[in-house]
Structures are given as structure tokens and as C-alpha cells.
C-alpha atoms as a PDB file:
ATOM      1  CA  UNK A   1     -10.414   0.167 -38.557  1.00  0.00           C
ATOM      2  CA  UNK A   2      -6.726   1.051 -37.985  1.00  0.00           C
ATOM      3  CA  UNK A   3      -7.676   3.961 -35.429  1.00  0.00           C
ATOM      4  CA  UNK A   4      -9.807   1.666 -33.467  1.00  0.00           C
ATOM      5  CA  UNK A   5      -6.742  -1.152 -33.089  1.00  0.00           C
ATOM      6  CA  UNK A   6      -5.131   2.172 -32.098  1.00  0.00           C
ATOM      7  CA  UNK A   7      -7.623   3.387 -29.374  1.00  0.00           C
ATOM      8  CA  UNK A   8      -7.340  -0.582 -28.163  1.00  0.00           C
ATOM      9  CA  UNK A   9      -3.735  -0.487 -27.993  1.00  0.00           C
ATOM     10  CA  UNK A  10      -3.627   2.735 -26.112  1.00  0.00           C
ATOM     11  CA  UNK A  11      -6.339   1.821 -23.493  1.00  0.00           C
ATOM     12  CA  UNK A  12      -4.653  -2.160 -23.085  1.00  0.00           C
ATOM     13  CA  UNK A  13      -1.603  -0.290 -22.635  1.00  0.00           C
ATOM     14  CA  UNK A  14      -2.839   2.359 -19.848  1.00  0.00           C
ATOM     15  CA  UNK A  15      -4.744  -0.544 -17.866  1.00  0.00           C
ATOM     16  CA  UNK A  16      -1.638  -2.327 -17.508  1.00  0.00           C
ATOM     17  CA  UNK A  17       0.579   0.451 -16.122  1.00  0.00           C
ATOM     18  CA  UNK A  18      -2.464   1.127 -14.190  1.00  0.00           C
ATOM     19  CA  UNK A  19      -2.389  -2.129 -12.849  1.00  0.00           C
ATOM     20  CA  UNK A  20       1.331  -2.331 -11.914  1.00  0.00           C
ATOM     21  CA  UNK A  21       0.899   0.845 -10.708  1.00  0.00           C
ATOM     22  CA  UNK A  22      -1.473   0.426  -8.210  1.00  0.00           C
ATOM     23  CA  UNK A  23      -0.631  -3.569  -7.428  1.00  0.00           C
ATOM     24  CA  UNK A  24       3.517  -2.617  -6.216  1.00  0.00           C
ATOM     25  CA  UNK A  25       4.463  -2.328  -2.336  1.00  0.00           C
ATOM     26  CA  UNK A  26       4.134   0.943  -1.136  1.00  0.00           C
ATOM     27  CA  UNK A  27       7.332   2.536   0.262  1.00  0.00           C
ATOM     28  CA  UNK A  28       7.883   4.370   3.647  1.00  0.00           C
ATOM     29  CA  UNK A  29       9.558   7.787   3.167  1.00  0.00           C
ATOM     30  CA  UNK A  30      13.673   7.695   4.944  1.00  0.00           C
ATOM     31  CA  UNK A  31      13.631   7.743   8.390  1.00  0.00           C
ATOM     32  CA  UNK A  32      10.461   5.856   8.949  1.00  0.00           C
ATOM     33  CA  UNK A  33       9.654   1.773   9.930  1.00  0.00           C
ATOM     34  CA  UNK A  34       8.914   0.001   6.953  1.00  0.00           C
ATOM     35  CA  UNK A  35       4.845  -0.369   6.575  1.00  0.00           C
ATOM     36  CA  UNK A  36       3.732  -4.075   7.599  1.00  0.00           C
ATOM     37  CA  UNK A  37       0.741  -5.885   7.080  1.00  0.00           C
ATOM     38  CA  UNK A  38      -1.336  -6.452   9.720  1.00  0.00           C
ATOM     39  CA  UNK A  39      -2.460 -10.215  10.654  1.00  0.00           C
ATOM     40  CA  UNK A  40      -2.442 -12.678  13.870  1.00  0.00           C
ATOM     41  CA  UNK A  41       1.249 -13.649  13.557  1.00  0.00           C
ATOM     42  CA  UNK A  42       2.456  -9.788  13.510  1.00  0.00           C
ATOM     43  CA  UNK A  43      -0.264  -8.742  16.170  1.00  0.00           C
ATOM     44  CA  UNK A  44       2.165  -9.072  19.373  1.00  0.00           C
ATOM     45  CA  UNK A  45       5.593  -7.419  17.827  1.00  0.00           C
ATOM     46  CA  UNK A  46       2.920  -4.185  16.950  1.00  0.00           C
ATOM     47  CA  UNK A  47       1.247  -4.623  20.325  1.00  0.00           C
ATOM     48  CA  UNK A  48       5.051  -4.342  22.127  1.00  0.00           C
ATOM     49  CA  UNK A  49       6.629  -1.554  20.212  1.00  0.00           C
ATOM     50  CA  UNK A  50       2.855   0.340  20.663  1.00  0.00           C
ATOM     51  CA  UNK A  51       3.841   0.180  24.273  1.00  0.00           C
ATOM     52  CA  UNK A  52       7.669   1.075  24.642  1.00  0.00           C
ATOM     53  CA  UNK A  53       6.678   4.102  22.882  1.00  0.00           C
ATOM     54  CA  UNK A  54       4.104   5.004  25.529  1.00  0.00           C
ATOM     55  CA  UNK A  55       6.058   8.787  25.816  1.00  0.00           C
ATOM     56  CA  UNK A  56       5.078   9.776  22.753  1.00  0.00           C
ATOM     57  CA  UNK A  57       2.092  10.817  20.289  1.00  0.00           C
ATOM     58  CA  UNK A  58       0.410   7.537  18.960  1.00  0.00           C
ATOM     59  CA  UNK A  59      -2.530   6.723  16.280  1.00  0.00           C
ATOM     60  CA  UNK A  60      -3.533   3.884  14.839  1.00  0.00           C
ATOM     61  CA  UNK A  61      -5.486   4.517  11.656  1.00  0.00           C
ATOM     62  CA  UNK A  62      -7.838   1.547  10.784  1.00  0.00           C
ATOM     63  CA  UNK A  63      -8.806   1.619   6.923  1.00  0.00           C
ATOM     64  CA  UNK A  64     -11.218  -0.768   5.160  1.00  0.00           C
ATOM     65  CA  UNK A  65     -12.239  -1.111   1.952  1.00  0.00           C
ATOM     66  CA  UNK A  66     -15.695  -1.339   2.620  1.00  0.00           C
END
């Protein structure tokens, strides 16, 4: 009985830093924007820096979790 309270501790404890783990903001490395979330109100400051940097290499990568 007292290893199995054990094995329940140990797996209650890994899902929660699991869960914090993956649930914080990501971080940009130094020297790069900030990330930002993508949604209708953001749409026209991404679609105007896209274009002043018109010079230069660009990619968009679209991901989706499905």
C-alpha cells in the first residue's frame, strides 16, 4: 500500500510540472521580436512590418494542431 501512495505521488507530481511546463509563454531568443499571437486585431501591424521588410528573406510558417 505505501509504495502505491508513492508511485501516485510521483506520477501527480510529474503531471503537474508537465503541465506548467508545457502551459508557460514561450520566449524569443535576444535579439529577436517577441512571438505574438495571431488574431484579427494584430492582423494589420503583421501585415505592415511583413512589407517594410520587403529586402529581405521572409517565411511565414502556418502550424495547426490538427
Amino acid at each position: 500500500m505505501k509504495r502505491i501512495v508513492q508511485l501516485l505521488i510521483a506520477v501527480t507530481v510529474v503531471a503537474v510540472l508537465g503541465g506548467i511546463y508545457f502551459t508557460r509563454a514561450g520566449h524569443a531568443p535576444k535579439n529577436q521580436p517577441p512571438l505574438m499571437e495571431m488574431n484579427a486585431s494584430a492582423l494589420d501591424g503583421f501585415q505592415a512590418e511583413f512589407n517594410q521588410t520587403s529586402a529581405s528573406l521572409r517565411v511565414i510558417l502556418l502550424l495547426s494542431p490538427t
